[in-house]
C-alpha atoms as a PDB file:
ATOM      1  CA  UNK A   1      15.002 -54.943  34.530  1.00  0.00           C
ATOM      2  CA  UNK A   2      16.205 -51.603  32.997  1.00  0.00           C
ATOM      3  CA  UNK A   3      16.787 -51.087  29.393  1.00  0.00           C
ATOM      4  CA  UNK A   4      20.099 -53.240  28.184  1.00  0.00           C
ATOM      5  CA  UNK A   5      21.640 -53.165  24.816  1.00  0.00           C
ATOM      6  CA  UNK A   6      23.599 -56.312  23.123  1.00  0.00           C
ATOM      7  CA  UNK A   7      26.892 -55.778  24.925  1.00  0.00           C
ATOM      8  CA  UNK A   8      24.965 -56.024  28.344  1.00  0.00           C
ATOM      9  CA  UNK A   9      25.409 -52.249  28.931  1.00  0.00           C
ATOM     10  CA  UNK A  10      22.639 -50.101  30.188  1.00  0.00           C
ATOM     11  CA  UNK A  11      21.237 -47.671  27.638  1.00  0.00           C
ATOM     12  CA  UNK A  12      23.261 -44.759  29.531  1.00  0.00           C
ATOM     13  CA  UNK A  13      26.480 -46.534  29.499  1.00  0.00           C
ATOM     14  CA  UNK A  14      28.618 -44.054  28.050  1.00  0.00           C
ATOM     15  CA  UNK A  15      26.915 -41.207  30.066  1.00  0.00           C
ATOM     16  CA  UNK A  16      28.149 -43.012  33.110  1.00  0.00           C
ATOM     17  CA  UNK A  17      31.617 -43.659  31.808  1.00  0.00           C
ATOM     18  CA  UNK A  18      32.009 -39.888  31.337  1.00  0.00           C
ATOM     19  CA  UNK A  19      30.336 -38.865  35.008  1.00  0.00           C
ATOM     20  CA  UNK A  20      32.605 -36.973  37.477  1.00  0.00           C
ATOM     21  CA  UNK A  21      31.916 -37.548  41.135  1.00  0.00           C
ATOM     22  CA  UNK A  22      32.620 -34.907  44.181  1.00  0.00           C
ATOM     23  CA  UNK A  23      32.975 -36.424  47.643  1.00  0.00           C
ATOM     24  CA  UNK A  24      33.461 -34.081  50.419  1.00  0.00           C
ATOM     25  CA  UNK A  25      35.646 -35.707  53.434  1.00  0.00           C
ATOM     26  CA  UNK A  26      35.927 -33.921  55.823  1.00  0.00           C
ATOM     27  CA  UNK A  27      38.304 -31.132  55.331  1.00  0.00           C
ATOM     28  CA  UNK A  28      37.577 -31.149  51.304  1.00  0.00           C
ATOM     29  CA  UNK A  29      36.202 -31.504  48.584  1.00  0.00           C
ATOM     30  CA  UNK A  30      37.276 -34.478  46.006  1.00  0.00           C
ATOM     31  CA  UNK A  31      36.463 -34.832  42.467  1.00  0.00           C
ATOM     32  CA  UNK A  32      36.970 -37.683  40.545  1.00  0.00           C
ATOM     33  CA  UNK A  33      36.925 -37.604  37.040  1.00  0.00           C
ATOM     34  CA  UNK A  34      37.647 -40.497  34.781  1.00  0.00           C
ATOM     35  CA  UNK A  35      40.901 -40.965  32.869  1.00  0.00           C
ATOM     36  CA  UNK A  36      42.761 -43.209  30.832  1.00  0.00           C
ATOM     37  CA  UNK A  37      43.032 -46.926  31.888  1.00  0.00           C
ATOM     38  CA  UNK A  38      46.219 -46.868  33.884  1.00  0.00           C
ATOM     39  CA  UNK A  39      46.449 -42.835  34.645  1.00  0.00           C
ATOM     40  CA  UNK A  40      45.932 -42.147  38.389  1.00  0.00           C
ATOM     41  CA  UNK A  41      46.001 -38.450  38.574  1.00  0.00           C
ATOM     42  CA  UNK A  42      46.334 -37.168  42.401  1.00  0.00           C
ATOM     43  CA  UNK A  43      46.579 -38.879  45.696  1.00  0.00           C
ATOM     44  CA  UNK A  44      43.584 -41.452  46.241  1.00  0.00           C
ATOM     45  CA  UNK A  45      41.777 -40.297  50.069  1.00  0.00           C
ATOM     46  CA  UNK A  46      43.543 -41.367  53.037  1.00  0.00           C
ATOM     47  CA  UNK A  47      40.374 -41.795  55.234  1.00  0.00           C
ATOM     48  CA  UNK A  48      39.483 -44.569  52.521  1.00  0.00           C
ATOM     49  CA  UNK A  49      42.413 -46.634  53.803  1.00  0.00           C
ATOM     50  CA  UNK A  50      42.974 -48.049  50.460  1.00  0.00           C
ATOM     51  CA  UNK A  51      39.962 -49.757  50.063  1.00  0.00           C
ATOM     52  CA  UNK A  52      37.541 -49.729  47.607  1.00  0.00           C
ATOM     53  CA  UNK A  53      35.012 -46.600  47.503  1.00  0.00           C
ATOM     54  CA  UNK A  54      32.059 -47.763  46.083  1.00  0.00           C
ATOM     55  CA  UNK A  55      30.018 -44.495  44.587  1.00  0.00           C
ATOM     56  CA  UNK A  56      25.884 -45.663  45.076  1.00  0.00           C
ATOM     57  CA  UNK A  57      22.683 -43.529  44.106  1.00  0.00           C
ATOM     58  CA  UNK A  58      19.142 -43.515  44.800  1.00  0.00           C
ATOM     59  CA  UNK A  59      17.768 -40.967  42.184  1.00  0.00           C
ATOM     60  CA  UNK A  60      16.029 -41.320  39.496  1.00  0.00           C
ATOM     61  CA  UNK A  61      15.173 -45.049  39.841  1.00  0.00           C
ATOM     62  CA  UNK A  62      14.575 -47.131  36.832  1.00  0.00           C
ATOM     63  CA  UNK A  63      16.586 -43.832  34.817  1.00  0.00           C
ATOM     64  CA  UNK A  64      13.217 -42.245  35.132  1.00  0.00           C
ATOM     65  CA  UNK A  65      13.328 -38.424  36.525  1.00  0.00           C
ATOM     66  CA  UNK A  66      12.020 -38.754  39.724  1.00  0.00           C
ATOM     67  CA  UNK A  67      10.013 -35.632  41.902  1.00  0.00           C
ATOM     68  CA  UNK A  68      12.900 -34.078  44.554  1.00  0.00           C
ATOM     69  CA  UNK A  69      10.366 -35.707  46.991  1.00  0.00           C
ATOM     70  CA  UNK A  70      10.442 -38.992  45.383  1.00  0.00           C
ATOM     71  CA  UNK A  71      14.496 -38.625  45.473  1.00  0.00           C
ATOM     72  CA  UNK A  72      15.119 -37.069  49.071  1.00  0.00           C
ATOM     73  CA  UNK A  73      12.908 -40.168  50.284  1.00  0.00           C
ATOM     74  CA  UNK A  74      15.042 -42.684  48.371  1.00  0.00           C
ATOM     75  CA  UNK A  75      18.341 -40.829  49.419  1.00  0.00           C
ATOM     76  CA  UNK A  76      17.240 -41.189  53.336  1.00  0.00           C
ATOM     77  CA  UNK A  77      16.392 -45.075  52.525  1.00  0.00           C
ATOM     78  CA  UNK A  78      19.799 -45.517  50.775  1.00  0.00           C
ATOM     79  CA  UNK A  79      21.587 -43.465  54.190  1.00  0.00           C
ATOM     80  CA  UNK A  80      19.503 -45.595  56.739  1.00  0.00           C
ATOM     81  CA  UNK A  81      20.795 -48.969  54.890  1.00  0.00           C
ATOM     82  CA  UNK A  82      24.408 -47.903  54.720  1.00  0.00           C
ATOM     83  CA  UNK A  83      23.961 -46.867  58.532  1.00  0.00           C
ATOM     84  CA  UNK A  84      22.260 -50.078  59.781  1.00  0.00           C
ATOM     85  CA  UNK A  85      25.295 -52.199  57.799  1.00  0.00           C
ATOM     86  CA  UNK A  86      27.607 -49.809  59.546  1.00  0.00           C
ATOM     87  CA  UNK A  87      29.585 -48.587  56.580  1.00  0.00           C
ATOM     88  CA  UNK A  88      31.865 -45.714  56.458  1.00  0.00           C
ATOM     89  CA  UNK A  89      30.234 -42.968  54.005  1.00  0.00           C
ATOM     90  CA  UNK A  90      30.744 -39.213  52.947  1.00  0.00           C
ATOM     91  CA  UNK A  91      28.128 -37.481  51.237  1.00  0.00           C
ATOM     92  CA  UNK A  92      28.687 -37.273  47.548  1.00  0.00           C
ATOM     93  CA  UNK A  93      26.962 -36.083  44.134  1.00  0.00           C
ATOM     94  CA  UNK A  94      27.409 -37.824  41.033  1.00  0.00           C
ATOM     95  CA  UNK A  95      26.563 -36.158  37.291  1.00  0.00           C
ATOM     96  CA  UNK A  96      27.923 -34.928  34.183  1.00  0.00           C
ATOM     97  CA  UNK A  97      30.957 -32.343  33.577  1.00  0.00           C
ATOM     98  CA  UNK A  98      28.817 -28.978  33.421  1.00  0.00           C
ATOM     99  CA  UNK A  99      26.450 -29.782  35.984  1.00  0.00           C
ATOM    100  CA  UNK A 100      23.806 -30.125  34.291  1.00  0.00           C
ATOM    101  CA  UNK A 101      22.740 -33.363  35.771  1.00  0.00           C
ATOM    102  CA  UNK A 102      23.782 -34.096  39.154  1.00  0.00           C
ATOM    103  CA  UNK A 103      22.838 -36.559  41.989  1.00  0.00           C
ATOM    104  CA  UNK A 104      23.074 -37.281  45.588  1.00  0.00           C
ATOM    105  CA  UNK A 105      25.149 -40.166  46.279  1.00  0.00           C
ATOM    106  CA  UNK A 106      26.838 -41.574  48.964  1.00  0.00           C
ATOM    107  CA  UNK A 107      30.437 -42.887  48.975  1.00  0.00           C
ATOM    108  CA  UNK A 108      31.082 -45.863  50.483  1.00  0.00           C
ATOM    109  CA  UNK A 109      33.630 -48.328  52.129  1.00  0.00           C
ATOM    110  CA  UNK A 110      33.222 -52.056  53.436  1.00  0.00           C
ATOM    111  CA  UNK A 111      31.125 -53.335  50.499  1.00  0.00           C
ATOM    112  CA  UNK A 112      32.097 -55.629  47.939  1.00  0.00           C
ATOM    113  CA  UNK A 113      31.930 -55.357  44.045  1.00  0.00           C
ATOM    114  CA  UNK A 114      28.908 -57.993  44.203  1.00  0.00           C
ATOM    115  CA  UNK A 115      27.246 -56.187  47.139  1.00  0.00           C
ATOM    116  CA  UNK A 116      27.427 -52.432  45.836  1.00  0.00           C
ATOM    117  CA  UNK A 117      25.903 -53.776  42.605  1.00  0.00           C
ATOM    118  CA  UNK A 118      23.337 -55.260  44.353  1.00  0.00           C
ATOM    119  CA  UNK A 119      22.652 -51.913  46.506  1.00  0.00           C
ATOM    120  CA  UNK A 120      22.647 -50.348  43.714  1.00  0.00           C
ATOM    121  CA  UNK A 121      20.368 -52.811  42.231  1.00  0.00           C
ATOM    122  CA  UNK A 122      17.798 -52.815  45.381  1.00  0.00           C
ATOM    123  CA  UNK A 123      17.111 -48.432  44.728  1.00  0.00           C
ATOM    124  CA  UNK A 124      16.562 -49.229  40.980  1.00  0.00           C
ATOM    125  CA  UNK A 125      19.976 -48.284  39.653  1.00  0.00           C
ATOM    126  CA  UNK A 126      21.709 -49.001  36.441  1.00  0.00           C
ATOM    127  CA  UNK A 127      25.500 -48.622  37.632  1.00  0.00           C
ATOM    128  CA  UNK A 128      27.490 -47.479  40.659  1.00  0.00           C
ATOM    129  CA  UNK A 129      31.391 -46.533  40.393  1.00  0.00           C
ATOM    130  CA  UNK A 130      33.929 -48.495  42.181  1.00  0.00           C
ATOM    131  CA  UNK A 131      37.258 -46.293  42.912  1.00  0.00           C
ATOM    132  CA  UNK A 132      40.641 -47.907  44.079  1.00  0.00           C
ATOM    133  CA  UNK A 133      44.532 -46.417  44.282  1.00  0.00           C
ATOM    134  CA  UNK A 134      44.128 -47.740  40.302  1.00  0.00           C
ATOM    135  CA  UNK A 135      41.136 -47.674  38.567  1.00  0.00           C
ATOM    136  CA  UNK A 136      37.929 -45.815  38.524  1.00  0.00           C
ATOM    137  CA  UNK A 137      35.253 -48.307  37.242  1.00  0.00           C
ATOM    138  CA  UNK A 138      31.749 -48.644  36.127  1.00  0.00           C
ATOM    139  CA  UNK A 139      30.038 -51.475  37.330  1.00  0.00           C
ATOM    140  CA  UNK A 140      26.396 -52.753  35.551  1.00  0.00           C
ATOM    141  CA  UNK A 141      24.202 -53.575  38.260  1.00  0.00           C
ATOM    142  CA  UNK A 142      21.910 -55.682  36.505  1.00  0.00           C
ATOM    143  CA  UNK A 143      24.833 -57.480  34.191  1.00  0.00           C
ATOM    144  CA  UNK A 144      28.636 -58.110  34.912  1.00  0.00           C
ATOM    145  CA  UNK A 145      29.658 -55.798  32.781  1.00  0.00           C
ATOM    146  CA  UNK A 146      32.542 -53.146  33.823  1.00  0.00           C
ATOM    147  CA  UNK A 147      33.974 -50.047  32.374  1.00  0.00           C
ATOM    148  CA  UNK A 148      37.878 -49.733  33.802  1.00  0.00           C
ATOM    149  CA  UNK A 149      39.338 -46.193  33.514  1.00  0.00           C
ATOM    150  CA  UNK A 150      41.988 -44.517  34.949  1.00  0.00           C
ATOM    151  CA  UNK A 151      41.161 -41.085  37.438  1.00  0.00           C
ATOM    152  CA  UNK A 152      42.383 -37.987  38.411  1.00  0.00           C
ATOM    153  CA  UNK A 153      41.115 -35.557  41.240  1.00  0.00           C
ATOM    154  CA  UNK A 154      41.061 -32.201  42.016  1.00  0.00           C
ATOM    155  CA  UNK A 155      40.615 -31.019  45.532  1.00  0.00           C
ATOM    156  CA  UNK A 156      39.040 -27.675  47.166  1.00  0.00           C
ATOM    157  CA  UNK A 157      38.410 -26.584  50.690  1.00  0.00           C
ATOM    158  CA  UNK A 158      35.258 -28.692  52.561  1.00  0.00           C
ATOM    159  CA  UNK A 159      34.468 -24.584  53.672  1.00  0.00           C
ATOM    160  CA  UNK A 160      34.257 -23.323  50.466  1.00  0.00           C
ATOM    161  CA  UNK A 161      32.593 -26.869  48.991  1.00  0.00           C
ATOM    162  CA  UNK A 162      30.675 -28.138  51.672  1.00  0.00           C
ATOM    163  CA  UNK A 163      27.423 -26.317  51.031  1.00  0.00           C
ATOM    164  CA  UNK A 164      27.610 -27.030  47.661  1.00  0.00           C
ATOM    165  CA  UNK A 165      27.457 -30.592  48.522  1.00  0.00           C
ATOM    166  CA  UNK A 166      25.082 -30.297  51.233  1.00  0.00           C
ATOM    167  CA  UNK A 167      22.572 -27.800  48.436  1.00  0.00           C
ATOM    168  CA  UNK A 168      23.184 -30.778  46.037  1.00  0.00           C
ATOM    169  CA  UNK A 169      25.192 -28.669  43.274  1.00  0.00           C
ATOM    170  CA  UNK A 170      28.277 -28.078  41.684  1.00  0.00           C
ATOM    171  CA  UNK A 171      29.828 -24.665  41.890  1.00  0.00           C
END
């Protein structure tokens, strides 16, 4: 089990609650950044049809830095499970504001609340975001706790974003 405090939040808790998130769809770029409760800031994706996009991980398992070996393997494990459930996905990279921390993610459709946390749970993680038409959330995978913010996004050409996606960085 990873490191929890008293209110059954991992260590990191507020690190996640301030993490922005850029999915590239396929003709842009979308990042999400947290807001407050009740503030939805832009149009949420069309290609998610409304439901739930579920924001998962493999890096740094266990909220140990991991080699880029070590996380390119767990990435391609996370894909190939997402592929074999046959769950709509766009890449995406998770981290902090200044992009100084960042990581591969995928974002994902068809999964539960229950069954992203335990994905997430299953490659080691502490959290994985949940984002609907209202809420941007932070969901404990090893608790029940959940962080509920608002979001806003910002959008840029997939031409002008899509390698920085695809080199895992933020412009």
């Amino acid at each position: 089990m990873h490191a929890i405090d008293a209110t059954g939040t991992p260590r990191n808790w507020d690190l996640y609650q301030a993490a922005v998130v850029d999915i590239r769809f396929r003709d842009r770029i979308v990042r999400v950044e947290p807001r407050s409760p009740g503030t939805a800031g832009g149009s949420f994706p069309e290609p998610a049809g409304g439901a739930t996009v579920h924001v998962i991980t493999a890096w740094n398992p266990l909220g140990r830095d991991a080699s880029p070996e070590a996380n390119a393997r767990a990435h391609r494990l996370l894909l190939a499970e997402v592929r074999r459930r046959s769950l709509t996905w766009w890449p995406a990279i998770g981290g902090d504001r200044s992009g100084t921390h960042r990581e591969e993610s995928l974002a994902v459709t068809g999964l539960s609340d229950t069954a992203a946390r335990d994905l997430g749970r299953r490659f080691g993680q502490d959290s994985v975001f949940a984002w609907t038409p209202d809420a941007w959330r932070v969901l404990a995978c090893d608790t029940d706790a959940a962080a509920v913010n608002g979001w806003a996004v910002s959008e840029r050409a997939a031409s002008r974003g899509r390698a920085v996606i695809e080199a895992g960085a933020y412009e």
